[in-house]
C-alpha atoms as a PDB file:
ATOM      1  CA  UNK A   1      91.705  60.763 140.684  1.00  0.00           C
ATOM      2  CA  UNK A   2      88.523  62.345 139.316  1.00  0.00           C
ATOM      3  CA  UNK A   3      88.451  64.064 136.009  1.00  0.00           C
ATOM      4  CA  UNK A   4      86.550  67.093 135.524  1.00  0.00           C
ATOM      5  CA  UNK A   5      84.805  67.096 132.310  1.00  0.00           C
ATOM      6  CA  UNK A   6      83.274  70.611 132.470  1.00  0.00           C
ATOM      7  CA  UNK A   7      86.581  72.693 132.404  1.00  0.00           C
ATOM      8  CA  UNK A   8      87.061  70.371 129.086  1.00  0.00           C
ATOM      9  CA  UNK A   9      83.909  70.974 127.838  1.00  0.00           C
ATOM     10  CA  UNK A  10      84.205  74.860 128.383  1.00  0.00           C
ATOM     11  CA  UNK A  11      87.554  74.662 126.603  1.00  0.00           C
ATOM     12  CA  UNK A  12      86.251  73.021 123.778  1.00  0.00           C
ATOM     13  CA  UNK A  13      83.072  74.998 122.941  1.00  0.00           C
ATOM     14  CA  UNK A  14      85.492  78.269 123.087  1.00  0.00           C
ATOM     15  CA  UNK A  15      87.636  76.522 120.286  1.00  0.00           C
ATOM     16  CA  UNK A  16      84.591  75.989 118.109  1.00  0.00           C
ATOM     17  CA  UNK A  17      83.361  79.502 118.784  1.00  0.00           C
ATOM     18  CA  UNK A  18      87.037  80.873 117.864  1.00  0.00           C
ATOM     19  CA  UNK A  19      86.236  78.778 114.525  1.00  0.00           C
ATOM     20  CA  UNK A  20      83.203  79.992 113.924  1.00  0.00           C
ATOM     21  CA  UNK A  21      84.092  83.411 114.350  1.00  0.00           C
ATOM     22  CA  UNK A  22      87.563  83.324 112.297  1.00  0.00           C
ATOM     23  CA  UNK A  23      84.969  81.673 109.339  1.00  0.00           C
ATOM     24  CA  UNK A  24      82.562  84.051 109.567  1.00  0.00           C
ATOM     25  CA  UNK A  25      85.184  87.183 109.013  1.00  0.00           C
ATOM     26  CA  UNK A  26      87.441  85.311 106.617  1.00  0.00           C
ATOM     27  CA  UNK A  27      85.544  82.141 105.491  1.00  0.00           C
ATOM     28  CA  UNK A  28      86.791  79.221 104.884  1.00  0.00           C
ATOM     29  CA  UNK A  29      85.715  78.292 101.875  1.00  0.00           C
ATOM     30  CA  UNK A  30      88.604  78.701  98.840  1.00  0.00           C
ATOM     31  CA  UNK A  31      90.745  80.100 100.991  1.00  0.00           C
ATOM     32  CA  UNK A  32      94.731  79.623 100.473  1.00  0.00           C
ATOM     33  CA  UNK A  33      97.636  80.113 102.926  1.00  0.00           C
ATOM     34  CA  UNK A  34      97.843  81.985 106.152  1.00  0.00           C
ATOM     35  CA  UNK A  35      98.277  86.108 106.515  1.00  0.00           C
ATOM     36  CA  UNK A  36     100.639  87.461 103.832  1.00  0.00           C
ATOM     37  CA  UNK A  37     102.967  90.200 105.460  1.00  0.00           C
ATOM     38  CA  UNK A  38     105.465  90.767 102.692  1.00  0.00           C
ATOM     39  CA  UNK A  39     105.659  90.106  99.237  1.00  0.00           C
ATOM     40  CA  UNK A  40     107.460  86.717  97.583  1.00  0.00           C
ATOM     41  CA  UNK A  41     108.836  87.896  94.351  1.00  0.00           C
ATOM     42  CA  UNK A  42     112.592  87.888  95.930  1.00  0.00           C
ATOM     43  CA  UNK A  43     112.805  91.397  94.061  1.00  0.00           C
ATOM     44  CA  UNK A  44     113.190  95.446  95.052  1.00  0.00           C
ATOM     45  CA  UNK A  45     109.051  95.842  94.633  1.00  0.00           C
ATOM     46  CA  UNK A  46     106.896  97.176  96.878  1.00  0.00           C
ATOM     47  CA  UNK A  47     102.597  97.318  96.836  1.00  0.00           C
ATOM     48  CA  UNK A  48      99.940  99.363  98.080  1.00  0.00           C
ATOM     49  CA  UNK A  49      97.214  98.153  99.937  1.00  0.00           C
ATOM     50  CA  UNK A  50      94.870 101.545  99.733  1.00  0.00           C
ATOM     51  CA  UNK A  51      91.841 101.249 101.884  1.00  0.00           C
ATOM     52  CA  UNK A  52      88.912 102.955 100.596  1.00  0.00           C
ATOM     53  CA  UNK A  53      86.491 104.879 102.327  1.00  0.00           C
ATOM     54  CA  UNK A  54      83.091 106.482 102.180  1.00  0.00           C
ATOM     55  CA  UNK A  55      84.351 110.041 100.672  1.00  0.00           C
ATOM     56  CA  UNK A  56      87.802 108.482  98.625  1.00  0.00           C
ATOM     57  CA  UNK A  57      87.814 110.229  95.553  1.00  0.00           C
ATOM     58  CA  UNK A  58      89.470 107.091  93.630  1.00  0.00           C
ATOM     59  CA  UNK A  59      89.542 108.495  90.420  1.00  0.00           C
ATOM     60  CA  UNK A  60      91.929 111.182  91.487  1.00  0.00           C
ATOM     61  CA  UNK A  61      94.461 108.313  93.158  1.00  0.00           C
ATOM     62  CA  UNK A  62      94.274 106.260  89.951  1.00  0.00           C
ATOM     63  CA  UNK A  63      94.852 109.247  87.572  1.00  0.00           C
ATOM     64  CA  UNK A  64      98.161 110.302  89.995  1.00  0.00           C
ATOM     65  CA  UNK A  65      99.129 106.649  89.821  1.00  0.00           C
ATOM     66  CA  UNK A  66      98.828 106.293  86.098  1.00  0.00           C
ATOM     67  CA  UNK A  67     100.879 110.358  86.037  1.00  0.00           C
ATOM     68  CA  UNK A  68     103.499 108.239  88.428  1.00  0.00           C
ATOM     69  CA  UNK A  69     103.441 105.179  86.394  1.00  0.00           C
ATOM     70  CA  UNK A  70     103.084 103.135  89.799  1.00  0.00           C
ATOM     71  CA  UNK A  71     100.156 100.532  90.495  1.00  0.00           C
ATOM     72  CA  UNK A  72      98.164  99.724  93.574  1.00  0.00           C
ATOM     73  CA  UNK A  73      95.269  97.889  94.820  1.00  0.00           C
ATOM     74  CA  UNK A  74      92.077  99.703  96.296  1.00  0.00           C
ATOM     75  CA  UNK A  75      90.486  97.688  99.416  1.00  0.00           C
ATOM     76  CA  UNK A  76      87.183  98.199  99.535  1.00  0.00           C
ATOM     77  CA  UNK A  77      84.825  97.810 102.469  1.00  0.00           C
ATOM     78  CA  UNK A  78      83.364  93.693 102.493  1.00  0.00           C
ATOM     79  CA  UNK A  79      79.682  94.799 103.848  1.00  0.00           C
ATOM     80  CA  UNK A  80      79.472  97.233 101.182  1.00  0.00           C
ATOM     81  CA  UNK A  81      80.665  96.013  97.883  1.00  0.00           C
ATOM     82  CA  UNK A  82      77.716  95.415  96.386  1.00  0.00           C
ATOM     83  CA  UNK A  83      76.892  99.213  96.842  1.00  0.00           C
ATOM     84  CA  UNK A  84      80.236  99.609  95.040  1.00  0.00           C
ATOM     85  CA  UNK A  85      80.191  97.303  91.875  1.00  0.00           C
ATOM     86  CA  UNK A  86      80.646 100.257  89.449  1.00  0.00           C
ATOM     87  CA  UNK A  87      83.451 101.741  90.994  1.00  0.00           C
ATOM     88  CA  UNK A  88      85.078  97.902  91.770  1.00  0.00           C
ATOM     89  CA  UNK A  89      84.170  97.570  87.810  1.00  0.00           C
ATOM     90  CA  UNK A  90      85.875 100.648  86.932  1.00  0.00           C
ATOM     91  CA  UNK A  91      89.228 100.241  88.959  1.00  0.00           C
ATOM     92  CA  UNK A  92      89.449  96.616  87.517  1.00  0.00           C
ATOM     93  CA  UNK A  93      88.765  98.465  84.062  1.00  0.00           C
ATOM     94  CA  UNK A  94      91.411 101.360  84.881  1.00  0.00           C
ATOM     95  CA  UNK A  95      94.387  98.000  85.579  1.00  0.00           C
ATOM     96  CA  UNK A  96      94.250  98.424  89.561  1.00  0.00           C
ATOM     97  CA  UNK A  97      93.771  96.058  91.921  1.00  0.00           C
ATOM     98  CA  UNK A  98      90.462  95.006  94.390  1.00  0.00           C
ATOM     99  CA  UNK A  99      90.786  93.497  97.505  1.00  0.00           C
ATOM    100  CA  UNK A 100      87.943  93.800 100.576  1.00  0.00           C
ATOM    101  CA  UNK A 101      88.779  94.923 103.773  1.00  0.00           C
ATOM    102  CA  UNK A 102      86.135  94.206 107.319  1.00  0.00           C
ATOM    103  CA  UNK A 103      84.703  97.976 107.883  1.00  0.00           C
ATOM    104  CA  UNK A 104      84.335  99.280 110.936  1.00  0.00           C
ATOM    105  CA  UNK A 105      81.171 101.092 110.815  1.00  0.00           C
ATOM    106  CA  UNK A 106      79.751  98.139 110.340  1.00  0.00           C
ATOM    107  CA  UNK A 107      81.784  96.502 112.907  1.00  0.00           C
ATOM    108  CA  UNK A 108      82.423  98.590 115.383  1.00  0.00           C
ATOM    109  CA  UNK A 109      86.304  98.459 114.547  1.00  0.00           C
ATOM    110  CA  UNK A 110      88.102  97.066 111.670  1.00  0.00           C
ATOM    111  CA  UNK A 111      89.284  93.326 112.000  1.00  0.00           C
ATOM    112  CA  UNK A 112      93.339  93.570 113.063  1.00  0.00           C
ATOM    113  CA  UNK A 113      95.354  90.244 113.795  1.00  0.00           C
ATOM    114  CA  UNK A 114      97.881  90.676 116.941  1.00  0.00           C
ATOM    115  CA  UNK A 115     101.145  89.452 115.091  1.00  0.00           C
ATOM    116  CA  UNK A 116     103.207  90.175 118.067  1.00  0.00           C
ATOM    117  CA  UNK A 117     105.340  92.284 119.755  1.00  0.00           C
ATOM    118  CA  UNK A 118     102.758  94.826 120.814  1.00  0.00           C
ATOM    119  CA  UNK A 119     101.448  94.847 116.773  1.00  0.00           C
ATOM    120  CA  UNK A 120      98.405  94.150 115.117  1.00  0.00           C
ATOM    121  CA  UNK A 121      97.841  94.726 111.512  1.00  0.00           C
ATOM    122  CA  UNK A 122      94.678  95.041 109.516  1.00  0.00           C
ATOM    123  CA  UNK A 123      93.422  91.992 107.506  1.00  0.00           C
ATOM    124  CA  UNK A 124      92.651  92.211 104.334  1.00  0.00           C
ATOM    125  CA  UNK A 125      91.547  90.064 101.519  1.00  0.00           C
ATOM    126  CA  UNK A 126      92.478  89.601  97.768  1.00  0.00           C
ATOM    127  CA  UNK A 127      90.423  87.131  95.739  1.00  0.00           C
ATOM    128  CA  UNK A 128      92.260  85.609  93.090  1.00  0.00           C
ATOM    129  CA  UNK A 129      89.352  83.425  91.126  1.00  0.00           C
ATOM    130  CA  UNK A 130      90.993  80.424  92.284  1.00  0.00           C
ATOM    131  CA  UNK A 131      91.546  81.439  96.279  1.00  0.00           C
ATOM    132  CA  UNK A 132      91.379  83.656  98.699  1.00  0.00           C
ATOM    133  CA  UNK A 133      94.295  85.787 100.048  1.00  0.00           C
ATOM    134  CA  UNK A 134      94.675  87.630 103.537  1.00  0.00           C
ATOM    135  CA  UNK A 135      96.891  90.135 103.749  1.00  0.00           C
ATOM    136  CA  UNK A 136      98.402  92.672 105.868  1.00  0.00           C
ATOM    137  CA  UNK A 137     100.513  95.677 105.389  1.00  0.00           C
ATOM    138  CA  UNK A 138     104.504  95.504 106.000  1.00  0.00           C
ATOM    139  CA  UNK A 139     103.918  98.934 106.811  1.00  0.00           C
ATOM    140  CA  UNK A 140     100.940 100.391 107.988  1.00  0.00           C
ATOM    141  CA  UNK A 141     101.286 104.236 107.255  1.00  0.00           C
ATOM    142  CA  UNK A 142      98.496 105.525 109.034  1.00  0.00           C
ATOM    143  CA  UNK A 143      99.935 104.617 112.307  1.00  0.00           C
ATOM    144  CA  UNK A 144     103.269 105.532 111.238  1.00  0.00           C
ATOM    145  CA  UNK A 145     101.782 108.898 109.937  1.00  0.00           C
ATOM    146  CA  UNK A 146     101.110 109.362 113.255  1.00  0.00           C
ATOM    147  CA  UNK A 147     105.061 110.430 114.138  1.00  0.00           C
ATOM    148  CA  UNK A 148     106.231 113.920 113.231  1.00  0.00           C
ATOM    149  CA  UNK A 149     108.998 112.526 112.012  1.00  0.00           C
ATOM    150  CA  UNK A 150     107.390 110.062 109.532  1.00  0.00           C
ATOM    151  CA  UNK A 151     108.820 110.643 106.499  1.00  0.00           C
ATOM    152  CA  UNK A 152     113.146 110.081 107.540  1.00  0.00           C
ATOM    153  CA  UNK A 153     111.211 106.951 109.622  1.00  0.00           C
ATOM    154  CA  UNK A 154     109.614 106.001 106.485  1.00  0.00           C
ATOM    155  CA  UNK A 155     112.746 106.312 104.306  1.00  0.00           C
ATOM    156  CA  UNK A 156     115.015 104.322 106.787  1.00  0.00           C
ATOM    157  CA  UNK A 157     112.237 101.175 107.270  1.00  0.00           C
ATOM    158  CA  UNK A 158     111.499 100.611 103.630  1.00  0.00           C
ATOM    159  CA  UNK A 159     112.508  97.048 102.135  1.00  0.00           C
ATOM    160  CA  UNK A 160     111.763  95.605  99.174  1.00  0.00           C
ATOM    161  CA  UNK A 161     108.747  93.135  99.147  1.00  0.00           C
ATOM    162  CA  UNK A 162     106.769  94.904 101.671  1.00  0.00           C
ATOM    163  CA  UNK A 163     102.742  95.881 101.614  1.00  0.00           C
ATOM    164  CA  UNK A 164     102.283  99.215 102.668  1.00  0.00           C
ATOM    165  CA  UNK A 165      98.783 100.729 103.801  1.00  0.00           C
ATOM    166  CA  UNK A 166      97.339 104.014 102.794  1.00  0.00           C
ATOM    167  CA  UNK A 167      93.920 105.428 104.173  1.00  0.00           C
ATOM    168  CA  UNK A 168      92.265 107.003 100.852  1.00  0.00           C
ATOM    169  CA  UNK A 169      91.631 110.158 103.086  1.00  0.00           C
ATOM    170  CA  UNK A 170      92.131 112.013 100.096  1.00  0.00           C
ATOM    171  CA  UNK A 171      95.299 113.567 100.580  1.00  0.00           C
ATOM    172  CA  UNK A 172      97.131 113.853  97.234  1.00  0.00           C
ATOM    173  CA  UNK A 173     100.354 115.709  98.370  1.00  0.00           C
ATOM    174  CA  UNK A 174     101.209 113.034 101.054  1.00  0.00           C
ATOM    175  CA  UNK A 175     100.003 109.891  98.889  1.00  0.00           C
ATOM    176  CA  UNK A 176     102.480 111.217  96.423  1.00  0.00           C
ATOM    177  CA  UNK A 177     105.210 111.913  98.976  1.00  0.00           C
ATOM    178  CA  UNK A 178     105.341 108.199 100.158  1.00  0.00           C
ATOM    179  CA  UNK A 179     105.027 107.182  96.592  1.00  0.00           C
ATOM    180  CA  UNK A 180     108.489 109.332  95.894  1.00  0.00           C
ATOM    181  CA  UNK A 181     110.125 107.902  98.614  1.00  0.00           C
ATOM    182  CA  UNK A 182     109.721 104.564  97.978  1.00  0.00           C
ATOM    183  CA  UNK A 183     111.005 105.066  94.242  1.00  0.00           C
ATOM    184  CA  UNK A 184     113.522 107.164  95.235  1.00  0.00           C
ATOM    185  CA  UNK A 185     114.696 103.478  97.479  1.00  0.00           C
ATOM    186  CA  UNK A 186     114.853 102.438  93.714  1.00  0.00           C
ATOM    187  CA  UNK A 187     111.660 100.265  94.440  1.00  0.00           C
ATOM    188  CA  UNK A 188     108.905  98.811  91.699  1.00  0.00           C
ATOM    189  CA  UNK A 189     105.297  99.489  93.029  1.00  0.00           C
ATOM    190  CA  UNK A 190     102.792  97.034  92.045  1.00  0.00           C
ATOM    191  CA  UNK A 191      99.545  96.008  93.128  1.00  0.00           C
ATOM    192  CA  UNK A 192      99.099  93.599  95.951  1.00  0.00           C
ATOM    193  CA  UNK A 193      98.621  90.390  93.571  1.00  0.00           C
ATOM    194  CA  UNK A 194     101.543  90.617  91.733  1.00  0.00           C
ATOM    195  CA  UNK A 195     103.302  90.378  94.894  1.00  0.00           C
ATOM    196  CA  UNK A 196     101.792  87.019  96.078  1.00  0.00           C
END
């Protein structure tokens, strides 16, 4: 019986090139445990992963926050954080979180992770100092925005521990809406890495 090395070979180079790819969106270097879907505090709190965009007007999400007395954590695009240092600096200033997310202008489309089930979820990163930190959301309200009937949807799928994703598109009045109804569950909002 006669082995054929090629089919072996092929194999093989497509696992290094799956390695090479997975390190070159999320690095290896410092970084800690797998994808982070939920929370681990064991408690009713919930976090916001809020992924900024070109026109997010960030100040006014932080000032409604602070009005709400709820915390969050802005993802900002990867390829263009050093264009944004002074607005990172000032959210870190401000008490929010920063986390980076892959953008798709840059990349065509943003990086998701199939987790299953006909679902893929964005990946994002939090940097700790010590580590790095993928998450995605529990909950990833822009698709679920999607529904007419989003917000009874919304109310009956909250649980406590979950990330939930919000596009900065700069809509106040629904921001604040999903923010109500996950207090209203009794739920603590916090940002992302005092969930992890």
């Amino acid at each position: 019986m006669k082995i054929r090395k090629r089919p072996v070979v092929t194999n093989l180079c497509l696992i290094i090139i799956m390695g090479m790819v997975y390190a070159a969106s999320f690095g290896f270097a410092r970084t800690g445990q797998g994808l982070a879907l939920k929370g681990c505090t064991g408690g009713n709190n919930v976090a916001l992963q809020i992924t900024v965009k070109e026109d997010s007007d960030i100040d006014t999400y932080m000032d409604t926050m602070d009005e709400m007395g709820v915390g969050g954590t802005f993802f900002f695009c990867e390829q263009c954080r050093k264009d944004e240092d002074g607005m990172i600096a000032h959210v870190l200033e401000r008490g929010f979180g920063v986390g980076y997310y892959v953008c798709a202008r840059h990349e065509g489309k943003e990086t998701d992770m199939y987790i299953g089930n006909g679902y893929s979820v964005p990946v994002m990163s939090y940097d700790d100092g010590s580590s790095v930190r993928h998450v995605g959301p529990s909950i990833d309200f822009e698709k679920l925005k999607e529904k007419e009937n989003w917000p009874q949807i919304f109310k009956e799928t909250v649980a406590g521990d979950m990330f939930i994703r919000i596009e900065a598109d700069n809509d106040i009045g629904q921001f604040q809406k999903v923010v109500q109804i996950v207090r209203d569950k009794g739920y603590t909002i916090l940002k992302v890495e005092e969930m992890l």
